[in-house]
Protein backbone atom coordinates (compact mmCIF):
# COMPACT_ATOMS: atom_id res chain seq x y z
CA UNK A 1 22.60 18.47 -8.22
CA UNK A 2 25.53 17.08 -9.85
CA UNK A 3 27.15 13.92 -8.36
CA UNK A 4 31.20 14.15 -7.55
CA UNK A 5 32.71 11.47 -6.61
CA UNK A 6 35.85 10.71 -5.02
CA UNK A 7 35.71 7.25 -4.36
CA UNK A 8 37.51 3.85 -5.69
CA UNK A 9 34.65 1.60 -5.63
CA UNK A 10 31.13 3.76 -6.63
CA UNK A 11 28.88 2.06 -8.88
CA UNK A 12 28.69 4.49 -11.82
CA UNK A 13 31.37 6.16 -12.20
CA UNK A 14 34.10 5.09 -9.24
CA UNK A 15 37.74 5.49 -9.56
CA UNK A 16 37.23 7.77 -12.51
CA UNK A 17 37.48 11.49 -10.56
CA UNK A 18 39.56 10.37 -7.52
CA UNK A 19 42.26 12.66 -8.92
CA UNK A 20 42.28 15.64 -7.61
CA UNK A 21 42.88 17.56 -11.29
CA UNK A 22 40.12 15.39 -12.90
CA UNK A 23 37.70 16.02 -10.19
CA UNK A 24 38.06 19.87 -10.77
CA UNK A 25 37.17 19.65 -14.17
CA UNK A 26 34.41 17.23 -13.55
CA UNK A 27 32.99 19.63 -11.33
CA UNK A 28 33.69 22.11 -13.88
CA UNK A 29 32.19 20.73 -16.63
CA UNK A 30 29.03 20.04 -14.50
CA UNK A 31 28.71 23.80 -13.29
CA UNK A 32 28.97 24.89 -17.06
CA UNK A 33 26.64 22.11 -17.85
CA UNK A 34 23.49 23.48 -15.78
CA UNK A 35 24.64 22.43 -12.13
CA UNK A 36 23.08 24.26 -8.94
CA UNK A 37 24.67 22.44 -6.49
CA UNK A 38 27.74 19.77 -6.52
CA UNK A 39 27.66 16.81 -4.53
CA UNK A 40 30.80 15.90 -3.01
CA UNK A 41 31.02 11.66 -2.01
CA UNK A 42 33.79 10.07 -0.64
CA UNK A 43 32.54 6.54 0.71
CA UNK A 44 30.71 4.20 -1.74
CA UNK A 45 27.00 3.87 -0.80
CA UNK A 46 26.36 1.31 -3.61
CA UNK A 47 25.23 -2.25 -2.92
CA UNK A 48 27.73 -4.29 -0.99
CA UNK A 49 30.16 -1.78 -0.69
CA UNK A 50 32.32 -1.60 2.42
CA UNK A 51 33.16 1.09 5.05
CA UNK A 52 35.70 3.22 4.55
CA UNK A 53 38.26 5.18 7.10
CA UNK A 54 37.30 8.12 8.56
CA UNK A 55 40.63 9.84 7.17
CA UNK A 56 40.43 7.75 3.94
CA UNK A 57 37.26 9.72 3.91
CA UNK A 58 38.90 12.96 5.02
CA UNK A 59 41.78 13.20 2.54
CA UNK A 60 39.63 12.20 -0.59
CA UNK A 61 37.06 15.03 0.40
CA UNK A 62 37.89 17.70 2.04
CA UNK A 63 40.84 19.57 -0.65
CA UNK A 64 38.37 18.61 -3.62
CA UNK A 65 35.97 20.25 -1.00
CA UNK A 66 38.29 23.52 -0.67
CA UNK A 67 39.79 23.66 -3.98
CA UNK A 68 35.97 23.95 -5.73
CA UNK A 69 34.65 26.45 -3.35
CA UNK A 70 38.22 28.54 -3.87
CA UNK A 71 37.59 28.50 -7.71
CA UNK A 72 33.46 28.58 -8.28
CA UNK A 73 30.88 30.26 -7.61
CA UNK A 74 28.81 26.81 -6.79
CA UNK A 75 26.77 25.33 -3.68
CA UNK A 76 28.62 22.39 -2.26
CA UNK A 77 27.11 19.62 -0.83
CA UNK A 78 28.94 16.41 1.29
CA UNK A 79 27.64 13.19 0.71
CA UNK A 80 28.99 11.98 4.01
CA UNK A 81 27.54 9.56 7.32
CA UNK A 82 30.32 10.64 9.39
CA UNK A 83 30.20 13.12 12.19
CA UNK A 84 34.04 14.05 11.76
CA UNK A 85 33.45 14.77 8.09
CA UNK A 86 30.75 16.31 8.16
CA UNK A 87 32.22 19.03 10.66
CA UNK A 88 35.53 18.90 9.14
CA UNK A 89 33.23 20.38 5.64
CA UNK A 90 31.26 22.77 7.58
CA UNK A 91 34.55 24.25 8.86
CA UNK A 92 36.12 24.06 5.39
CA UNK A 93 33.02 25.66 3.61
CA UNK A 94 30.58 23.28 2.84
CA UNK A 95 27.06 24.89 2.19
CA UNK A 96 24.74 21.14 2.67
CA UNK A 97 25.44 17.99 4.14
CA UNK A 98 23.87 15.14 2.61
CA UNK A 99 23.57 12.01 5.02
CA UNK A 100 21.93 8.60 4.09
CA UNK A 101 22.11 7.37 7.26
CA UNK A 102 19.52 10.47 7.57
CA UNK A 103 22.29 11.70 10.99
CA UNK A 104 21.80 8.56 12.86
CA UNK A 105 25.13 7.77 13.54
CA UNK A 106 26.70 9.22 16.67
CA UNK A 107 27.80 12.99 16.52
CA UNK A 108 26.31 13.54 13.53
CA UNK A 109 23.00 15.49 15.09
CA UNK A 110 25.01 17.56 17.21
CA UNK A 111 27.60 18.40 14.01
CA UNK A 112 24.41 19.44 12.31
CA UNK A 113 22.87 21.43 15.38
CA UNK A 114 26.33 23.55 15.66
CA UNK A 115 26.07 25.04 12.35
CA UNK A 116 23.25 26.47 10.24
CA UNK A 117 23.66 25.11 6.97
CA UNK A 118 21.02 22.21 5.54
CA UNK A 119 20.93 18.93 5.39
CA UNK A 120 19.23 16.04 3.82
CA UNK A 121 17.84 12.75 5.62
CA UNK A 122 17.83 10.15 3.64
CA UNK A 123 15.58 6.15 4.17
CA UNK A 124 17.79 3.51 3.73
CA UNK A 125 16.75 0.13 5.25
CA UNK A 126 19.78 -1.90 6.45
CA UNK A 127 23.38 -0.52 5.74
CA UNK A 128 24.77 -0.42 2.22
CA UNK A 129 26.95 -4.04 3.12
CA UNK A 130 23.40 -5.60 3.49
CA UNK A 131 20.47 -3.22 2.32
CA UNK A 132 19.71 -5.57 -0.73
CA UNK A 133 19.12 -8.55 0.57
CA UNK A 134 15.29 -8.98 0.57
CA UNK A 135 14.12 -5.47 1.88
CA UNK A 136 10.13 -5.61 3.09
CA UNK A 137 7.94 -3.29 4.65
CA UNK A 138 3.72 -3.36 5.51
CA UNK A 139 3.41 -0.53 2.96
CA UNK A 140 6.80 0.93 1.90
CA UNK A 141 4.90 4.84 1.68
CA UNK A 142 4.22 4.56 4.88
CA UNK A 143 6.85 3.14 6.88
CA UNK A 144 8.79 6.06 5.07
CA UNK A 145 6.89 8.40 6.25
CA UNK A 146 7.12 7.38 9.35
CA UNK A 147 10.93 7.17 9.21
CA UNK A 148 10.72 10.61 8.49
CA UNK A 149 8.63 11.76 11.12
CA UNK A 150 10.62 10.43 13.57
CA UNK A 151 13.91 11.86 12.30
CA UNK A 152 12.18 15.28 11.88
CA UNK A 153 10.80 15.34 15.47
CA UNK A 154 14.69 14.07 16.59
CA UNK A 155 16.26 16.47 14.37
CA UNK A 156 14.27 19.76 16.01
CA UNK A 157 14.98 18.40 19.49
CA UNK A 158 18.16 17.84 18.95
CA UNK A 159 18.23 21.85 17.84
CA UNK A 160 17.55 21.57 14.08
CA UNK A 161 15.24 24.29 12.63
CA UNK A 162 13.01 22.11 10.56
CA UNK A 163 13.55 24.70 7.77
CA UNK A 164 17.02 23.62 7.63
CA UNK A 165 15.78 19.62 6.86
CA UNK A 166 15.54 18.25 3.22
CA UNK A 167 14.22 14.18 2.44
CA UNK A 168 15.38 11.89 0.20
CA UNK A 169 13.34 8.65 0.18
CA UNK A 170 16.22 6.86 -0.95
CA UNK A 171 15.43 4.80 -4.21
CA UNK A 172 17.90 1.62 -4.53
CA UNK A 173 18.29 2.00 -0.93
CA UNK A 174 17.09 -1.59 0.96
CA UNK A 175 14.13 -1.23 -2.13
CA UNK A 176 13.08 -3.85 -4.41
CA UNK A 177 12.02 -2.71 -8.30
CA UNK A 178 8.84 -2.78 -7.42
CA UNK A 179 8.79 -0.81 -4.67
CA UNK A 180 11.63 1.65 -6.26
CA UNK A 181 8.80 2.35 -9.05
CA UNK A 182 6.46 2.30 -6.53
CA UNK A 183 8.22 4.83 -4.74
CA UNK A 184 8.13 6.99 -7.85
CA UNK A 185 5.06 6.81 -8.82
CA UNK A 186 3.75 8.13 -5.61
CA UNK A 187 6.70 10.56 -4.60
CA UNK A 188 4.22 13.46 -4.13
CA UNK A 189 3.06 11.54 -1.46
CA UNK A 190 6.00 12.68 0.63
CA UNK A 191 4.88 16.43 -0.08
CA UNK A 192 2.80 16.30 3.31
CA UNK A 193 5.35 16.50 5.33
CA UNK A 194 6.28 20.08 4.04
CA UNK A 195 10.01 19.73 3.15
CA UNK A 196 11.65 19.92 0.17
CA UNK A 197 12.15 16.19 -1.63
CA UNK A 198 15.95 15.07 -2.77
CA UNK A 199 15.12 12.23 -5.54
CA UNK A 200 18.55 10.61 -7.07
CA UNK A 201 17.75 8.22 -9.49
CA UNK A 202 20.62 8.76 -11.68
CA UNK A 203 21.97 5.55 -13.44
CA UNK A 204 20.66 2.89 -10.67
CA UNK A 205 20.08 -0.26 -10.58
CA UNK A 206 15.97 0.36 -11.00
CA UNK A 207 16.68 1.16 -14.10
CA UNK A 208 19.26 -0.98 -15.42
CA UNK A 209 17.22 -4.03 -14.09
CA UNK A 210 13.97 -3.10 -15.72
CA UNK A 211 15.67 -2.23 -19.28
CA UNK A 212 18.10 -4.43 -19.21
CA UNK A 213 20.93 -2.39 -19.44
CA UNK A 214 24.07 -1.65 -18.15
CA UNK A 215 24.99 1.57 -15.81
CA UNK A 216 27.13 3.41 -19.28
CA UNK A 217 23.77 2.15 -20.65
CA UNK A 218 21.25 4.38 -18.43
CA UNK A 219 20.79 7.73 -19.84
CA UNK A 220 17.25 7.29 -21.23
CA UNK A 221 15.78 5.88 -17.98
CA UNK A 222 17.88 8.49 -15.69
CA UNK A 223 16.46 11.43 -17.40
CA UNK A 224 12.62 9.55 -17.91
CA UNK A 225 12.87 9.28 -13.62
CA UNK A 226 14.06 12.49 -13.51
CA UNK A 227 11.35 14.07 -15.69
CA UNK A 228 9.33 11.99 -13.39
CA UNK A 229 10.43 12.99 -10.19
CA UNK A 230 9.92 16.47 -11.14
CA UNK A 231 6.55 16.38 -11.94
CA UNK A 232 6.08 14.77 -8.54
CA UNK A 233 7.27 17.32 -7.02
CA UNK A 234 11.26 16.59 -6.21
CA UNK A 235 12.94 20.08 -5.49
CA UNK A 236 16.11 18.20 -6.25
CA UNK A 237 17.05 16.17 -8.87
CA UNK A 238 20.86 14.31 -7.94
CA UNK A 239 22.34 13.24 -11.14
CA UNK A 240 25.48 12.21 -13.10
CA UNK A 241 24.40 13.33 -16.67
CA UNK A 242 23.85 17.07 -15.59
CA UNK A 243 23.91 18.91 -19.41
CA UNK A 244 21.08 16.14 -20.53
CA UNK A 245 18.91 16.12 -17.36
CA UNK A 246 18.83 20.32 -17.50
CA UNK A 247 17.53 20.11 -20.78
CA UNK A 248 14.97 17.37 -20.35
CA UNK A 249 13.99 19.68 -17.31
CA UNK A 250 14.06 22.47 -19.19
CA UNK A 251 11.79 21.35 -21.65
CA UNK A 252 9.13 20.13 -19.16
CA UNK A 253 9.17 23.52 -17.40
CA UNK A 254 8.11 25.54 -21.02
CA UNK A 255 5.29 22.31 -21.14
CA UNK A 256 3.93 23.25 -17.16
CA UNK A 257 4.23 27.29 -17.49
CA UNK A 258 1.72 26.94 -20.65
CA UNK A 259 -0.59 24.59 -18.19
């Protein structure tokens, strides 16, 4: 899954493919470069980052949205918390919705229910504005799992096949380092619950903090995680650096078919 986005203020790589030109050949580049699916994000999600407008959201989205799906042969997915959105790119074509408010927010489980595309839950403890500031939990596997369990069990009731549901545990999200490599190190735990993992690791904070280094910095540690997260068991791997992260993948794959 390559990482689009549209947005002013994201940690990696905002401001840099808010035009609308320069996000079409990002997203072109990325399909050429390995890509399976292309994540589409218009609000920031990083650290401290603020709300944005649900037609700020709307305008940055939705043509990039239309224009790629027009031109490509790609799966699109909308990195989106908003119920309006996330209909608005269902109507326009979207083929996933990805939600790290994991559809908490109101509307957003009945936007879901009326179409039949997937969608991924993602943990995040706190909101973005606050999620940093000294996150805890009684065992931080766990209370995940948990979190999950109830948001399945809403999900289906709500009208949700449970085949449509994908989880994201949400690494940088209200985590500590510790528990971030925690998290990794016991990803596969999260296979029990039968759905297909979403891991994005790509150039956070995890890694920069342990090595030191700064996000244009990160390549090394994205695609180590990544190798990682795959041999855990991740189904998805959400990156920036999609031609490097294939590869890496790649490689591991001819190592685990000669297993």
């Amino acid at each position: 899954m390559g990482i689009l986005n549209v947005t002013p203020d994201s940690f990696s790589d905002g401001g840099k493919y808010t035009q609308f030109d320069y996000a079409l050949e990002q997203a072109e580049q990325m399909i050429a470069d390995g890509a399976i699916i292309i994540d589409i994000g218009g609000e920031s999600t990083r650290p401290g980052a603020k709300a944005v407008s649900e037609s700020d959201e709307l305008a940055r989205v939705i043509p990039v949205l239309k224009a790629i799906k027009q031109r490509f042969n790609i799966v699109v997915s909308i990195d989106t918390s908003k119920a309006s959105v996330m209909s608005a790119a269902i109507d326009a074509g979207a083929d996933m919705i990805n939600d790290v408010r994991a559809l908490q927010n109101d509307g957003c489980l009945a936007a879901i229910a009326n179409s039949n595309i997937p969608v991924c839950l993602m943990h995040m403890q706190g909101i973005p504005k606050n999620m940093q500031n000294s996150p805890s939990y009684d065992d931080v596997i766990n209370d995940i799992i948990v979190f999950f369990q109830q948001r399945i069990d809403t999900c289906i009731s709500a009208g949700i096949a449970r085949e449509r549901l994908i989880l994201d545990p949400g690494f940088g999200f209200g985590k500590t380092l510790e528990q971030n490599f925690y998290l990794l190190a016991n990803l596969s735990k999260f296979n029990q619950l039968g759905l297909p993992l979403l891991a994005g690791l790509s150039r956070k904070s995890m890694i920069g903090n342990l090595l030191n280094r700064e996000v244009e910095q990160r390549l090394a540690g994205s695609l180590a995680t990544a190798i990682i997260a795959a041999q855990q068991g991740a189904h998805i791997i959400r990156v920036h650096d999609v031609q490097e992260t294939v590869d890496a993948l790649k490689v591991l794959k001819a190592v685990t078919d000669q297993q």
